[in-house]
PDB file of N, CA and C in Angstrom:
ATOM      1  N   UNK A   1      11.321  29.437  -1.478  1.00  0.00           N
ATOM      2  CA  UNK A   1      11.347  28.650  -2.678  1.00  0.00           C
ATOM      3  C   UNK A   1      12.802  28.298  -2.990  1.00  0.00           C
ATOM      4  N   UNK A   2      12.833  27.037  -3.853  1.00  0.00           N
ATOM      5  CA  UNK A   2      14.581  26.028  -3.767  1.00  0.00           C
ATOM      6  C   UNK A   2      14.526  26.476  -5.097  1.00  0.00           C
ATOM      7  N   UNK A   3      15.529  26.463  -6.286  1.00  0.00           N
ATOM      8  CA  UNK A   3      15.970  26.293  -7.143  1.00  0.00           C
ATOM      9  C   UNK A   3      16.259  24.488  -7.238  1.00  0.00           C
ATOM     10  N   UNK A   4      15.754  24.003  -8.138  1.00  0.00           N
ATOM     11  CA  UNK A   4      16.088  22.797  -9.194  1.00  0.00           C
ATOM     12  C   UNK A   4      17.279  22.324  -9.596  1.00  0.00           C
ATOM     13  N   UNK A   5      18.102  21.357  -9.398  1.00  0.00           N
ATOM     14  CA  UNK A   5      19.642  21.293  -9.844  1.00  0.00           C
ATOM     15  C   UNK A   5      19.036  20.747 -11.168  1.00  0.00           C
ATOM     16  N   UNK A   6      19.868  20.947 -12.079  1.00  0.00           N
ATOM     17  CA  UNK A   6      19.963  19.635 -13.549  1.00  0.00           C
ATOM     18  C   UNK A   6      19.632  18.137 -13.255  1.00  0.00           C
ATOM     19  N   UNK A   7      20.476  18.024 -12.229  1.00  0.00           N
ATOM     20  CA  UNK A   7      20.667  16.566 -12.271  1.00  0.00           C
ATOM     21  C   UNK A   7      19.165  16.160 -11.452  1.00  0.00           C
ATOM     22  N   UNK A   8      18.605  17.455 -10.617  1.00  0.00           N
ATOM     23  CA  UNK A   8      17.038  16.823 -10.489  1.00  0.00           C
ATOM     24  C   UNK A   8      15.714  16.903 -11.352  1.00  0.00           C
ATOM     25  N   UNK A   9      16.320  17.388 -12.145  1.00  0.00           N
ATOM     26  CA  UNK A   9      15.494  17.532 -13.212  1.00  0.00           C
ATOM     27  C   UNK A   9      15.395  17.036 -14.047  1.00  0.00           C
ATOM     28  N   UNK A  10      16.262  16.089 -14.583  1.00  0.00           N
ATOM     29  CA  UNK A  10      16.782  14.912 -15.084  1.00  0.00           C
ATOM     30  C   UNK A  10      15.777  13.904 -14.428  1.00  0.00           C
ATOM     31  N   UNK A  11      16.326  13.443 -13.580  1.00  0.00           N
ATOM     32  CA  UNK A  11      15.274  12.147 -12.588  1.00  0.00           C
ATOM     33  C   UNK A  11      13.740  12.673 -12.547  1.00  0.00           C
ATOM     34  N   UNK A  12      13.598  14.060 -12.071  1.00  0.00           N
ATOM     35  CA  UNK A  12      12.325  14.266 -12.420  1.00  0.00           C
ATOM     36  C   UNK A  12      11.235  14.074 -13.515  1.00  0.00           C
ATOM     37  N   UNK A  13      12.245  14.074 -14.557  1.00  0.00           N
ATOM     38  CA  UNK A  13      11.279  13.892 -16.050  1.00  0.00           C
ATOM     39  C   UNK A  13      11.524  12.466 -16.380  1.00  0.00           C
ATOM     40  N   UNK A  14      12.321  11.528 -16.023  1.00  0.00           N
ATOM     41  CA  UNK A  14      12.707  10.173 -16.354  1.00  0.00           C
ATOM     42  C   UNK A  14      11.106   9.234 -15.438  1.00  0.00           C
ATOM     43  N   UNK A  15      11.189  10.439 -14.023  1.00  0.00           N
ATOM     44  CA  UNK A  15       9.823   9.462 -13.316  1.00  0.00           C
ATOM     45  C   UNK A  15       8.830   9.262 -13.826  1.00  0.00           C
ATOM     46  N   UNK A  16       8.555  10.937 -14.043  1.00  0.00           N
ATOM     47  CA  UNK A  16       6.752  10.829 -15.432  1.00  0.00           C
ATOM     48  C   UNK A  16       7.285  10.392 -16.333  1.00  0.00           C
ATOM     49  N   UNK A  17       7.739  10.081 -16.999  1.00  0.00           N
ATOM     50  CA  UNK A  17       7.876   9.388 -18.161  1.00  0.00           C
ATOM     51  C   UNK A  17       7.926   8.101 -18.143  1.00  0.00           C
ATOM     52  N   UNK A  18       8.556   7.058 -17.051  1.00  0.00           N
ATOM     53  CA  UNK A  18       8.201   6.072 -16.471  1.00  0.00           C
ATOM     54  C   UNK A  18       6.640   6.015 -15.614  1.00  0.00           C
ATOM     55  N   UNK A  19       6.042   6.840 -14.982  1.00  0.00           N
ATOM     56  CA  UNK A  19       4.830   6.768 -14.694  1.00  0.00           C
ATOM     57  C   UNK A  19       3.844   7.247 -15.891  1.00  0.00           C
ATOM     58  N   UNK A  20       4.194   6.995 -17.043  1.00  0.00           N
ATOM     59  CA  UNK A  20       3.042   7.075 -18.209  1.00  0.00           C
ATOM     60  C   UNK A  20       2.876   7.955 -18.715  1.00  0.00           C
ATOM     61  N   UNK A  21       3.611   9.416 -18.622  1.00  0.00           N
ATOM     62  CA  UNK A  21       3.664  10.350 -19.427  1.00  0.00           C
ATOM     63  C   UNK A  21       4.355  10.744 -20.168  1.00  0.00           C
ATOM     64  N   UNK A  22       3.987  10.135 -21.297  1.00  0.00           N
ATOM     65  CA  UNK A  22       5.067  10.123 -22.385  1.00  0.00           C
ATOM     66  C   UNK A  22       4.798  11.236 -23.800  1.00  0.00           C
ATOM     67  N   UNK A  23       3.542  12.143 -24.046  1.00  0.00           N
ATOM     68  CA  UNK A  23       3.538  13.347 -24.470  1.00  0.00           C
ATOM     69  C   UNK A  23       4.581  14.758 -23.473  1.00  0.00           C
ATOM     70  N   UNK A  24       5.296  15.063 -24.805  1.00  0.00           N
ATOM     71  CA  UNK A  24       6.265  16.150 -24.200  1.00  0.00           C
ATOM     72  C   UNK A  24       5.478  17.157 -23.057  1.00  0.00           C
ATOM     73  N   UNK A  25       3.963  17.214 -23.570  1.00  0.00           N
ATOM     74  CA  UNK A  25       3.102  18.200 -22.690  1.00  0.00           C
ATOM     75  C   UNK A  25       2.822  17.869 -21.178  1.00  0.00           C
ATOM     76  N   UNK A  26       2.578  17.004 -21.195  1.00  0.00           N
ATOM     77  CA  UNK A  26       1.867  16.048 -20.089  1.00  0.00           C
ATOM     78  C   UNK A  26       3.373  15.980 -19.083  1.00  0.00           C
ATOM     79  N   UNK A  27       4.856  15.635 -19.649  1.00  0.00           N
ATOM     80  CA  UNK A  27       5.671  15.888 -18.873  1.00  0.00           C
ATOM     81  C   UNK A  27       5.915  17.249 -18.400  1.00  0.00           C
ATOM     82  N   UNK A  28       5.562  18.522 -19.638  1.00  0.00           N
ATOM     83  CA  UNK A  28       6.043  19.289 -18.622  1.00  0.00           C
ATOM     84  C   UNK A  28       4.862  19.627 -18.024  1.00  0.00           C
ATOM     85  N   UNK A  29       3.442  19.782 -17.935  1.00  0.00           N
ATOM     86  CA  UNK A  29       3.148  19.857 -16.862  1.00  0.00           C
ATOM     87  C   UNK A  29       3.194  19.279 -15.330  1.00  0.00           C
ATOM     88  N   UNK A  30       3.712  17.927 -15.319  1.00  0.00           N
ATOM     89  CA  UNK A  30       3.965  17.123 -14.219  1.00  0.00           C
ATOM     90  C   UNK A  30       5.410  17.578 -13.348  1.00  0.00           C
ATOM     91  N   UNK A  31       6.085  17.948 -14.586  1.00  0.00           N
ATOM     92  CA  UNK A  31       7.549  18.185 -13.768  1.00  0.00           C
ATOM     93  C   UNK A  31       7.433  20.304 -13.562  1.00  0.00           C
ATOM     94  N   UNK A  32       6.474  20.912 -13.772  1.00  0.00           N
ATOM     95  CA  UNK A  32       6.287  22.120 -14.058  1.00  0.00           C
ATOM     96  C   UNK A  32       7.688  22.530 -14.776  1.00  0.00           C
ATOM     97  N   UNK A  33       7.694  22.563 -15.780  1.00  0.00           N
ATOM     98  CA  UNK A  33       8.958  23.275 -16.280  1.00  0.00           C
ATOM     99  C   UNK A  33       8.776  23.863 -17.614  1.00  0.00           C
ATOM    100  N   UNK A  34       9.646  24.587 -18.177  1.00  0.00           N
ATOM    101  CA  UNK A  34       8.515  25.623 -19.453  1.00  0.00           C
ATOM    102  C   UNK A  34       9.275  24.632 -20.808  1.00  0.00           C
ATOM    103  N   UNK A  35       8.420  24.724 -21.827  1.00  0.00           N
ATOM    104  CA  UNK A  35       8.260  24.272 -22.744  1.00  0.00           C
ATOM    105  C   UNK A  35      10.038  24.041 -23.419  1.00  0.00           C
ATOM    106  N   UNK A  36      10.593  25.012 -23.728  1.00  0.00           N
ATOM    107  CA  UNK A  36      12.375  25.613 -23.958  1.00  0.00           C
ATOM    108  C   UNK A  36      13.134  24.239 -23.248  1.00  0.00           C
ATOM    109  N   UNK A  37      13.334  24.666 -21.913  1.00  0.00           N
ATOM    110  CA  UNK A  37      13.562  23.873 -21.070  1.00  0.00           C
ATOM    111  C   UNK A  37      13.732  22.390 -20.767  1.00  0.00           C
ATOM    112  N   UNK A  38      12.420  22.220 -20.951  1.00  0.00           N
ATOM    113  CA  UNK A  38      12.226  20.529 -21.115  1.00  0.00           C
ATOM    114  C   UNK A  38      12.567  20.198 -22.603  1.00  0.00           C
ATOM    115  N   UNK A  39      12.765  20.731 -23.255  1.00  0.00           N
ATOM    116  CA  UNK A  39      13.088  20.671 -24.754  1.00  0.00           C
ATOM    117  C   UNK A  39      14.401  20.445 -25.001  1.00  0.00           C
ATOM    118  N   UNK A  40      15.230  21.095 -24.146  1.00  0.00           N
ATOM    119  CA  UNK A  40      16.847  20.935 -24.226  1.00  0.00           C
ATOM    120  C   UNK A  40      17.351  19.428 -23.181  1.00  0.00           C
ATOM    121  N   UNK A  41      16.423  19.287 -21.940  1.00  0.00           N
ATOM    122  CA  UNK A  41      16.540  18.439 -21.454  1.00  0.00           C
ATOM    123  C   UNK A  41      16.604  16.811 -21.884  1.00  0.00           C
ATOM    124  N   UNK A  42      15.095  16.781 -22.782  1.00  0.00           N
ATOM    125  CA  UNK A  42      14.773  15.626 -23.191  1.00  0.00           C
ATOM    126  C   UNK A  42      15.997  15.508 -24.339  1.00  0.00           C
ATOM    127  N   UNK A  43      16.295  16.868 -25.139  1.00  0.00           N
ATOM    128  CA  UNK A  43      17.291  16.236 -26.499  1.00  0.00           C
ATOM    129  C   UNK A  43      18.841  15.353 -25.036  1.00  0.00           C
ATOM    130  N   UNK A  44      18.879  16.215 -24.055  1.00  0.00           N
ATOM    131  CA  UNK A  44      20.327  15.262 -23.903  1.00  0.00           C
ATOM    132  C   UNK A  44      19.883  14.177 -23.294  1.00  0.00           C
ATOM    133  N   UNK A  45      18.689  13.515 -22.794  1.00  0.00           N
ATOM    134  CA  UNK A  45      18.347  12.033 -22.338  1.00  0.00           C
ATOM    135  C   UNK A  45      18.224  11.283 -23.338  1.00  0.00           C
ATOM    136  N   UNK A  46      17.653  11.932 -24.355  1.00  0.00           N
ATOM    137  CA  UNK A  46      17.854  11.140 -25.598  1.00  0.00           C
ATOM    138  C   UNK A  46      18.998  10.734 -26.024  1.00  0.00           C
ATOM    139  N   UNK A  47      19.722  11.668 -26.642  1.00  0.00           N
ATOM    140  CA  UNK A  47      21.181  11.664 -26.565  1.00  0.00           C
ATOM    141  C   UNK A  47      22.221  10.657 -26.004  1.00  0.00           C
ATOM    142  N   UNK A  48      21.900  10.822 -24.482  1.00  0.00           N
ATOM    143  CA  UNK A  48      22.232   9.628 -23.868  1.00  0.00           C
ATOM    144  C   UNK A  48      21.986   8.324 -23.337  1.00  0.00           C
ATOM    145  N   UNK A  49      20.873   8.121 -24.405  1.00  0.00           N
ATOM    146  CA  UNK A  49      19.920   6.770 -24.484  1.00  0.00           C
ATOM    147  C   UNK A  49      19.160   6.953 -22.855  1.00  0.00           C
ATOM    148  N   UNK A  50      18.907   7.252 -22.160  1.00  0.00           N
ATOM    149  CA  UNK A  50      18.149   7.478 -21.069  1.00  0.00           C
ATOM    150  C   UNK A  50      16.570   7.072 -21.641  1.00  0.00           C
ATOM    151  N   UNK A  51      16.048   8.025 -22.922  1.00  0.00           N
ATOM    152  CA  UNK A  51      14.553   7.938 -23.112  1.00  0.00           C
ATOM    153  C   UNK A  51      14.910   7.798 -24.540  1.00  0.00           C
ATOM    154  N   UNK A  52      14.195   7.229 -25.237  1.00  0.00           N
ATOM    155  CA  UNK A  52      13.897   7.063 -26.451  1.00  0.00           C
ATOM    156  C   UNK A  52      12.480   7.703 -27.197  1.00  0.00           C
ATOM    157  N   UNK A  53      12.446   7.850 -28.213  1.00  0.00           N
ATOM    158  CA  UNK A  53      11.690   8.500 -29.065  1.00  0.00           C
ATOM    159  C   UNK A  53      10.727   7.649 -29.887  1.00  0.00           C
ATOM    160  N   UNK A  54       9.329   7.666 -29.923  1.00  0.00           N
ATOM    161  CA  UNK A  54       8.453   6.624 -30.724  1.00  0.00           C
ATOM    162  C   UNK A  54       7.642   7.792 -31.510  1.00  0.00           C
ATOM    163  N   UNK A  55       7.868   7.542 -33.255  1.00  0.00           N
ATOM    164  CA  UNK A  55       7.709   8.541 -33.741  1.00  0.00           C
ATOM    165  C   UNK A  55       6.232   7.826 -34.747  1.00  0.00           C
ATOM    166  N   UNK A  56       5.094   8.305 -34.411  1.00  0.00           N
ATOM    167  CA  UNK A  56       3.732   7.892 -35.300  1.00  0.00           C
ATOM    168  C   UNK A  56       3.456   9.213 -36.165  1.00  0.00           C
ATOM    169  N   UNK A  57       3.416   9.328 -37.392  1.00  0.00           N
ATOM    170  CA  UNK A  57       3.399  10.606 -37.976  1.00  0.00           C
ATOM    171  C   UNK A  57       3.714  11.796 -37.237  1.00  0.00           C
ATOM    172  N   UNK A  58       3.320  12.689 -37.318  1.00  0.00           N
ATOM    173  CA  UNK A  58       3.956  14.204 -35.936  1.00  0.00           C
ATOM    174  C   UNK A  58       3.437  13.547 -35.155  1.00  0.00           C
ATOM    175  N   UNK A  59       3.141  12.956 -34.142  1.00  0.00           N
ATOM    176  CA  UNK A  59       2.942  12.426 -32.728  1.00  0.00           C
ATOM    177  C   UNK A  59       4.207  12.037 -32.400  1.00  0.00           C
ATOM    178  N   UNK A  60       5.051  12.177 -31.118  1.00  0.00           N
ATOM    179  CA  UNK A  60       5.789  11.830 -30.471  1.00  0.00           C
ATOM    180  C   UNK A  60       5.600  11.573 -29.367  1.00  0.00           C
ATOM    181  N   UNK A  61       6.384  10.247 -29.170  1.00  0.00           N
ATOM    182  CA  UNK A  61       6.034   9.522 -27.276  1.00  0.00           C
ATOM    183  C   UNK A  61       7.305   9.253 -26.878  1.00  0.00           C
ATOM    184  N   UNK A  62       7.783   9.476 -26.073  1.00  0.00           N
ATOM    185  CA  UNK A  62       8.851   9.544 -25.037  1.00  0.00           C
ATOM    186  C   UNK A  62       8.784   7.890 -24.091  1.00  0.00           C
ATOM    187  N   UNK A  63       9.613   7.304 -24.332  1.00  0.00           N
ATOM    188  CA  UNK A  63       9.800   6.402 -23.452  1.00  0.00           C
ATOM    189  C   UNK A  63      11.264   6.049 -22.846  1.00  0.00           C
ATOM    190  N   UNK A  64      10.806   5.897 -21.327  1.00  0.00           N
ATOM    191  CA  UNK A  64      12.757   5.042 -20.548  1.00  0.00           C
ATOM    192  C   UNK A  64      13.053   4.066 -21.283  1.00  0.00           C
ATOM    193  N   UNK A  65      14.410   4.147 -21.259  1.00  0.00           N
ATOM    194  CA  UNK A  65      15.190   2.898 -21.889  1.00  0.00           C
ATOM    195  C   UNK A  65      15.502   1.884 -20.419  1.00  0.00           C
ATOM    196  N   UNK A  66      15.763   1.176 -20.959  1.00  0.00           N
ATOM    197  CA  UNK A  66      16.483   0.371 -19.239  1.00  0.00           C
ATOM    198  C   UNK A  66      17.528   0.945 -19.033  1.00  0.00           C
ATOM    199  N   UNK A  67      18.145   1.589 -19.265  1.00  0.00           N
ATOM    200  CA  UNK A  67      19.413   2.551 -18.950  1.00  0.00           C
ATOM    201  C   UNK A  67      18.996   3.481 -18.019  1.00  0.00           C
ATOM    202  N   UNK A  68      17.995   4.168 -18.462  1.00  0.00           N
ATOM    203  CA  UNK A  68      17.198   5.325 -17.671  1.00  0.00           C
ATOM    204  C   UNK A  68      16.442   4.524 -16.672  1.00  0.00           C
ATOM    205  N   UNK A  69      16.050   3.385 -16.810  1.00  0.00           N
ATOM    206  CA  UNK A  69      15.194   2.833 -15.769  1.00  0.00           C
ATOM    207  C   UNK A  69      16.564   2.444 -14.524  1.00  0.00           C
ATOM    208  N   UNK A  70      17.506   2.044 -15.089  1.00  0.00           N
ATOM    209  CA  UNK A  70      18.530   1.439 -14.185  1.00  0.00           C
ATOM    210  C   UNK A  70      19.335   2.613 -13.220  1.00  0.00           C
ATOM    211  N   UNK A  71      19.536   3.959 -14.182  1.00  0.00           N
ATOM    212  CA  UNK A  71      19.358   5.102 -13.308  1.00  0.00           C
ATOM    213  C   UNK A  71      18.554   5.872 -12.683  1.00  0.00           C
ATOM    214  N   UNK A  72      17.360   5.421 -12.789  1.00  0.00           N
ATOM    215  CA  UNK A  72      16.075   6.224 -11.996  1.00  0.00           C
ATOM    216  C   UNK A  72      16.267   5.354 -10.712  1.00  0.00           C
ATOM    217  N   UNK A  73      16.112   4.127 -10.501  1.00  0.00           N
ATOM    218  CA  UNK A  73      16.318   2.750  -9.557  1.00  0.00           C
ATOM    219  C   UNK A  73      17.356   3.164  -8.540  1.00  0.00           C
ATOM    220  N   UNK A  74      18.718   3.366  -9.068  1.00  0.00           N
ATOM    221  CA  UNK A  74      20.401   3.905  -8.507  1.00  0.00           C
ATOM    222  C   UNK A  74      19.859   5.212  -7.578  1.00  0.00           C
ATOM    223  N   UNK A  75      19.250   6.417  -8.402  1.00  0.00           N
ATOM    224  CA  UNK A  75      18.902   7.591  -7.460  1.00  0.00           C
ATOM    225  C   UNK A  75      18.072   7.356  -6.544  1.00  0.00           C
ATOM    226  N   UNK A  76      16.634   6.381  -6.911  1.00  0.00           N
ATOM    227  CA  UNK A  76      15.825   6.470  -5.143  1.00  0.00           C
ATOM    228  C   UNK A  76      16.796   5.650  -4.803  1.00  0.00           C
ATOM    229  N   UNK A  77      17.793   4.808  -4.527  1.00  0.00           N
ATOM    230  CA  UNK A  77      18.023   4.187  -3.541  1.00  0.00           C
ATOM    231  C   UNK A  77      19.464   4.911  -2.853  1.00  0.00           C
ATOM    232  N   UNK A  78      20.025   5.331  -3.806  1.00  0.00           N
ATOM    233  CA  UNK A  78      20.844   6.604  -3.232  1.00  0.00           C
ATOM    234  C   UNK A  78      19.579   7.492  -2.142  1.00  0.00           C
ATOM    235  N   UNK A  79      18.969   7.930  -2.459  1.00  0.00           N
ATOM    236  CA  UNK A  79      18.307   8.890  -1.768  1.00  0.00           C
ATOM    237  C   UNK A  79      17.675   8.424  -0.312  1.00  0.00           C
ATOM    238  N   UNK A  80      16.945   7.206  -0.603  1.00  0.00           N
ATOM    239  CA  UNK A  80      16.778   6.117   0.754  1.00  0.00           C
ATOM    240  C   UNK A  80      17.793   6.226   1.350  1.00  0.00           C
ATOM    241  N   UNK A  81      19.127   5.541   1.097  1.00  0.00           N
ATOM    242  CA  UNK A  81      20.106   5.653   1.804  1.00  0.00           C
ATOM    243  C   UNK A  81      20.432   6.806   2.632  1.00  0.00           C
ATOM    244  N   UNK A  82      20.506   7.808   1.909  1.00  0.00           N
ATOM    245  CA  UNK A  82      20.818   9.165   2.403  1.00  0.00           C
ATOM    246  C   UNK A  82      19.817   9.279   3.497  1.00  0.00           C
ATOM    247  N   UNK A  83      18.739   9.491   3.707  1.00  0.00           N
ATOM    248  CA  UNK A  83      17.667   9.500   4.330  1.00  0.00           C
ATOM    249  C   UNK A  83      16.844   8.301   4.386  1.00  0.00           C
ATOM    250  N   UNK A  84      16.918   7.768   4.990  1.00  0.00           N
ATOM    251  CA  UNK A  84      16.003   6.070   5.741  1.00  0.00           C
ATOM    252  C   UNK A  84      14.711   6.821   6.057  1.00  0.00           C
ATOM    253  N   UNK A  85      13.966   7.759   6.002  1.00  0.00           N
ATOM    254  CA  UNK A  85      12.751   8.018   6.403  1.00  0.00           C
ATOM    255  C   UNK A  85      11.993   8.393   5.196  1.00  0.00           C
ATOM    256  N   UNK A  86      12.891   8.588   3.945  1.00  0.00           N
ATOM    257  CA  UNK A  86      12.234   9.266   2.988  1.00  0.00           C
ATOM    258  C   UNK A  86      12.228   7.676   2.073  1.00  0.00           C
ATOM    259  N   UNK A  87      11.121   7.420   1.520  1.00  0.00           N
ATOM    260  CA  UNK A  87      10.458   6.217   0.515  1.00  0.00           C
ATOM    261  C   UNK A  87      10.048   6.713  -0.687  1.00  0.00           C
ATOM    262  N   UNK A  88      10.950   6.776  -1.992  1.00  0.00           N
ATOM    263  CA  UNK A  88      10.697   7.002  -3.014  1.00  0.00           C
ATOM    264  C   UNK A  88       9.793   5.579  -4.137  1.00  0.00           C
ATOM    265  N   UNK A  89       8.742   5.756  -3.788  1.00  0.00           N
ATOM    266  CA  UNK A  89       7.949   4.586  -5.296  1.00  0.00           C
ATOM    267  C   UNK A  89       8.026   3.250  -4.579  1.00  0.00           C
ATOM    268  N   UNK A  90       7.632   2.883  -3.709  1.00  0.00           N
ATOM    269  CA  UNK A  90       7.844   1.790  -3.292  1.00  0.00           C
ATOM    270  C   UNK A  90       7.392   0.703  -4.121  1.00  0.00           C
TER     271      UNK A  90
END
C-alpha cells in the first residue's frame, strides 16, 4: 500500500467534484478519505478559488471553478506526458 501526496489529493477531489459529486459525502466516499481530512482540504480549494461553495439553507454543494477546471486539465496532461500509455478522462 502507497501513501497519498497532498497535491494528489487535491486533483483527486477536484475530479469527483467535476464528475458530479458535489455533496461533501459523496466526495469523500469517492476519493476514500475521512471526514477531518477532506474538511481541511476542501477549506484550502476554496480558499484558493479552485471549488466554490453553493449554499441552499444547510445544504452545501461544492463546485470547480474554471481555475480548478484549468488545473485539473494542466495535471492529466502533465501526467500523459509523463507516461504516453497512461489516458486520464479522455
Amino acid at each position: 500500500m502507497f501513501r497519498r501526496s497532498r497535491l494528489t489529493l487535491y486533483f483527486e477531489i477536484l475530479e469527483a467534484i467535476e464528475q458530479g459529486r458535489e455533496k461533501k459525502t459523496w466526495i469523500m466516499y469517492s476519493t476514500n478519505l475521512s471526514w477531518n481530512l477532506l474538511t481541511k482540504i476542501l477549506e484550502t480549494l476554496t480558499g484558493k478559488r479552485f471549488v466554490r461553495v453553493e449554499r441552499k439553507g444547510k445544504h452545501r454543494r461544492y463546485k470547480i471553478t474554471r481555475k480548478g477546471s484549468r488545473a485539473l486539465s494542466y495535471h492529466r496532461k502533465s501526467i500523459e506526458g509523463l507516461h504516453p500509455t497512461i489516458k486520464l478522462h479522455e
